[in-house]
N, C-alpha and C. Protein backbone atom coordinates (compact mmCIF):
# COMPACT_ATOMS: atom_id res chain seq x y z
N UNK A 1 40.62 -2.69 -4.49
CA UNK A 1 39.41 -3.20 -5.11
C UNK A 1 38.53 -3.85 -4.03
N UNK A 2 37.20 -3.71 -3.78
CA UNK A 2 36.24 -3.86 -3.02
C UNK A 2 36.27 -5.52 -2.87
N UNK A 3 36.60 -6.31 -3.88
CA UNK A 3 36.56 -7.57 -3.77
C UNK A 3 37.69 -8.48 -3.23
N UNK A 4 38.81 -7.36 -3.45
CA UNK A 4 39.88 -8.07 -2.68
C UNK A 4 40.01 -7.70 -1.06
N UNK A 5 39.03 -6.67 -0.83
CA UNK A 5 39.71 -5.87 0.13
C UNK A 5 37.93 -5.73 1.28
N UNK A 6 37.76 -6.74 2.01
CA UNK A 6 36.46 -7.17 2.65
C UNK A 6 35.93 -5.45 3.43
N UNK A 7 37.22 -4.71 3.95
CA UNK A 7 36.50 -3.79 4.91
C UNK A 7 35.83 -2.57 3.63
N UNK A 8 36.41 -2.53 2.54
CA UNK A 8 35.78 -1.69 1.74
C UNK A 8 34.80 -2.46 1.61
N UNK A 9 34.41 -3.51 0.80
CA UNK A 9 33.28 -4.09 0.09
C UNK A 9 32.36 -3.68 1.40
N UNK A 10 32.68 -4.42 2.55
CA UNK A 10 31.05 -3.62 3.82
C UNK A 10 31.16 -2.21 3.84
N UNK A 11 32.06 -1.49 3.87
CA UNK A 11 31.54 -0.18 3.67
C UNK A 11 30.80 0.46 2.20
N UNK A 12 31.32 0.02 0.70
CA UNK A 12 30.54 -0.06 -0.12
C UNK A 12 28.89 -0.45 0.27
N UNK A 13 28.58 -1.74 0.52
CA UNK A 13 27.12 -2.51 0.94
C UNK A 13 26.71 -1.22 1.68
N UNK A 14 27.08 -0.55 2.73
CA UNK A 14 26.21 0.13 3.94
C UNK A 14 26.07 1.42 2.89
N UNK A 15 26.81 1.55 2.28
CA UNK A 15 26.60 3.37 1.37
C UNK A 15 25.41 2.98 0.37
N UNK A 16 25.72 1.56 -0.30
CA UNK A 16 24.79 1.30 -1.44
C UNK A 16 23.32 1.34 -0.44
N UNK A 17 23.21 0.47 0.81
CA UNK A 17 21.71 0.24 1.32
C UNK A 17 21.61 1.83 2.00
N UNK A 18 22.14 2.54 2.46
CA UNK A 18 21.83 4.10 2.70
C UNK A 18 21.17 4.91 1.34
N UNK A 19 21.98 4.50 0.07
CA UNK A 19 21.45 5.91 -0.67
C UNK A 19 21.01 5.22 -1.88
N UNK A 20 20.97 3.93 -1.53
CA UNK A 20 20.23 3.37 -3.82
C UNK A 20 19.69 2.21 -2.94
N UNK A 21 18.79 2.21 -1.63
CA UNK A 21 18.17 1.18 -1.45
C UNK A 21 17.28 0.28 -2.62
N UNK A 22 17.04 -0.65 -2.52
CA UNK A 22 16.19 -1.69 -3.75
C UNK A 22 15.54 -2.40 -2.81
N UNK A 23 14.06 -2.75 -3.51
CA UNK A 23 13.18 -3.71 -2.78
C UNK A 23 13.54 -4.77 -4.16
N UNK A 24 13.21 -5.96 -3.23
CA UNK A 24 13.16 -7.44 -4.18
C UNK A 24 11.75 -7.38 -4.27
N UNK A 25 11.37 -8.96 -5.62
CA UNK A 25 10.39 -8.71 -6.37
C UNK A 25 9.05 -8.63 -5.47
N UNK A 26 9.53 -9.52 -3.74
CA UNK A 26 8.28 -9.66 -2.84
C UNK A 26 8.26 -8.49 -2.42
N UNK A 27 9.00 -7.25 -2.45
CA UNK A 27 8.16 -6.30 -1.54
C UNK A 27 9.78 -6.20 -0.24
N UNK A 28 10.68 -6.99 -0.33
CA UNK A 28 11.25 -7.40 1.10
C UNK A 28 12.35 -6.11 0.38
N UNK A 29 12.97 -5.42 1.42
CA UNK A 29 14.96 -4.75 1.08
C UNK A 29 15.41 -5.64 0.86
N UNK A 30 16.47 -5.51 -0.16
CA UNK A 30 17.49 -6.32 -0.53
C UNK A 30 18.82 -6.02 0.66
N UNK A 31 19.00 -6.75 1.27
CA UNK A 31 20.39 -7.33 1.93
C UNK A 31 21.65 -7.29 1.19
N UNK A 32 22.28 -5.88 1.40
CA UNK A 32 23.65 -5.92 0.31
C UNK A 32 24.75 -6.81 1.33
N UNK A 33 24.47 -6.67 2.26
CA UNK A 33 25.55 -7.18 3.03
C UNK A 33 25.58 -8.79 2.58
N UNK A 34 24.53 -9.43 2.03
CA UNK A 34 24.88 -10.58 1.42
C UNK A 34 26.03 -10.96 0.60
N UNK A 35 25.88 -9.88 -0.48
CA UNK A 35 26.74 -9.59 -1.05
C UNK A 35 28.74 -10.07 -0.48
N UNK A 36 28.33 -9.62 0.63
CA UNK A 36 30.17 -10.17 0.85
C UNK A 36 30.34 -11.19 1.33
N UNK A 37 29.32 -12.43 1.40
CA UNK A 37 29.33 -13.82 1.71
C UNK A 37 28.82 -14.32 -0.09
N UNK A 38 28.69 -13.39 -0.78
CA UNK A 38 28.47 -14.11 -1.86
C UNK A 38 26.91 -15.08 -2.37
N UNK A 39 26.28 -14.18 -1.11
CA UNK A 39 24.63 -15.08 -1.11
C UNK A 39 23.60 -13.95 -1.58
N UNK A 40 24.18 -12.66 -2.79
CA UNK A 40 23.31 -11.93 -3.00
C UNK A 40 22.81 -12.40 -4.32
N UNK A 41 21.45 -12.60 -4.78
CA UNK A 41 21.06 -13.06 -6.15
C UNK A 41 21.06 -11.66 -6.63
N UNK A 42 21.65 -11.61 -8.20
CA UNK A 42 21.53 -10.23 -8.94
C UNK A 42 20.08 -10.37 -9.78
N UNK A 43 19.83 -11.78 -10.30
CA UNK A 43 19.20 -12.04 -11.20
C UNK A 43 17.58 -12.29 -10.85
N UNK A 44 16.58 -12.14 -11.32
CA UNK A 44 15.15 -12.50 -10.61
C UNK A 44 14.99 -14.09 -10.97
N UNK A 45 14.06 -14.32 -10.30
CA UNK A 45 14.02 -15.96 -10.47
C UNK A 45 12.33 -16.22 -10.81
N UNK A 46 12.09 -17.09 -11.21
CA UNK A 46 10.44 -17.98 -11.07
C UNK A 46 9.59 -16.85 -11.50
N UNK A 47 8.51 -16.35 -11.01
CA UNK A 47 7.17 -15.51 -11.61
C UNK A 47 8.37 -13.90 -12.03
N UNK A 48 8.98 -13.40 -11.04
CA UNK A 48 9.58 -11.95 -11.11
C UNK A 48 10.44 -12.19 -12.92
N UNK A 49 10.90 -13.40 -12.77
CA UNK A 49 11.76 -13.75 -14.46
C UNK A 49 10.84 -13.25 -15.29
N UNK A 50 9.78 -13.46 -15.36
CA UNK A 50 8.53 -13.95 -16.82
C UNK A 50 8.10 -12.60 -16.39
N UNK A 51 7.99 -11.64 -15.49
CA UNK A 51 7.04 -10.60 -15.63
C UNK A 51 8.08 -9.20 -16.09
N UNK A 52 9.55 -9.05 -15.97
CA UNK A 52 10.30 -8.86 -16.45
C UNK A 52 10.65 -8.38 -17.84
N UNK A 53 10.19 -7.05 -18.49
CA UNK A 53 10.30 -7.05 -19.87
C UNK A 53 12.02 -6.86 -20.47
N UNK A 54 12.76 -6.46 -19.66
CA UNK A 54 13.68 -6.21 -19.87
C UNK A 54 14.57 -6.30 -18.63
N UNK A 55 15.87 -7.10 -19.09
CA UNK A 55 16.75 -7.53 -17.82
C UNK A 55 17.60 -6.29 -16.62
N UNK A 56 17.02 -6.49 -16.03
CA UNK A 56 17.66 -5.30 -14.93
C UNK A 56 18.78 -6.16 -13.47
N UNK A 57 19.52 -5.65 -13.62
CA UNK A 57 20.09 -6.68 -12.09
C UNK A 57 20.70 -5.32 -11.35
N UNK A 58 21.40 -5.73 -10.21
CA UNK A 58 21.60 -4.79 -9.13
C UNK A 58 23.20 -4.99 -9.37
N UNK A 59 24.12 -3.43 -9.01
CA UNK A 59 25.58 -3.52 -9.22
C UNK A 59 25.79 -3.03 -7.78
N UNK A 60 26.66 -3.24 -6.93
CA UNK A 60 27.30 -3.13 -5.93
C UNK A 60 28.62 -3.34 -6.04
């Protein structure tokens, strides 16, 4: 499992930012590699929340 097991989870992150890249709500790539320090937000925050008709988050 990717979560127990750190060298999968970075190889997961590098396949996810190769082939299902995502921009965040500014315009910036999302950083999956955050993800394995646990500093990736799934959720939108402040103006991106309210403009939001329906909840979408990112799976890695």
């Amino acid at each position: 499992m990717a979560i127990e097991d750190r060298a999968l989870a970075a190889a997961v992150a590098r396949h996810k930012a190769m082939f299902f890249a995502e921009k965040a709500a500014d315009g910036s790539t999302v950083n999956y590699d955050a993800a394995l320090s646990g500093n990736l937000q799934l959720v939108p925050s402040g103006e991106a929340l309210l403009h939001n008709s329906a909840p979408r988050g990112l799976t890695l």
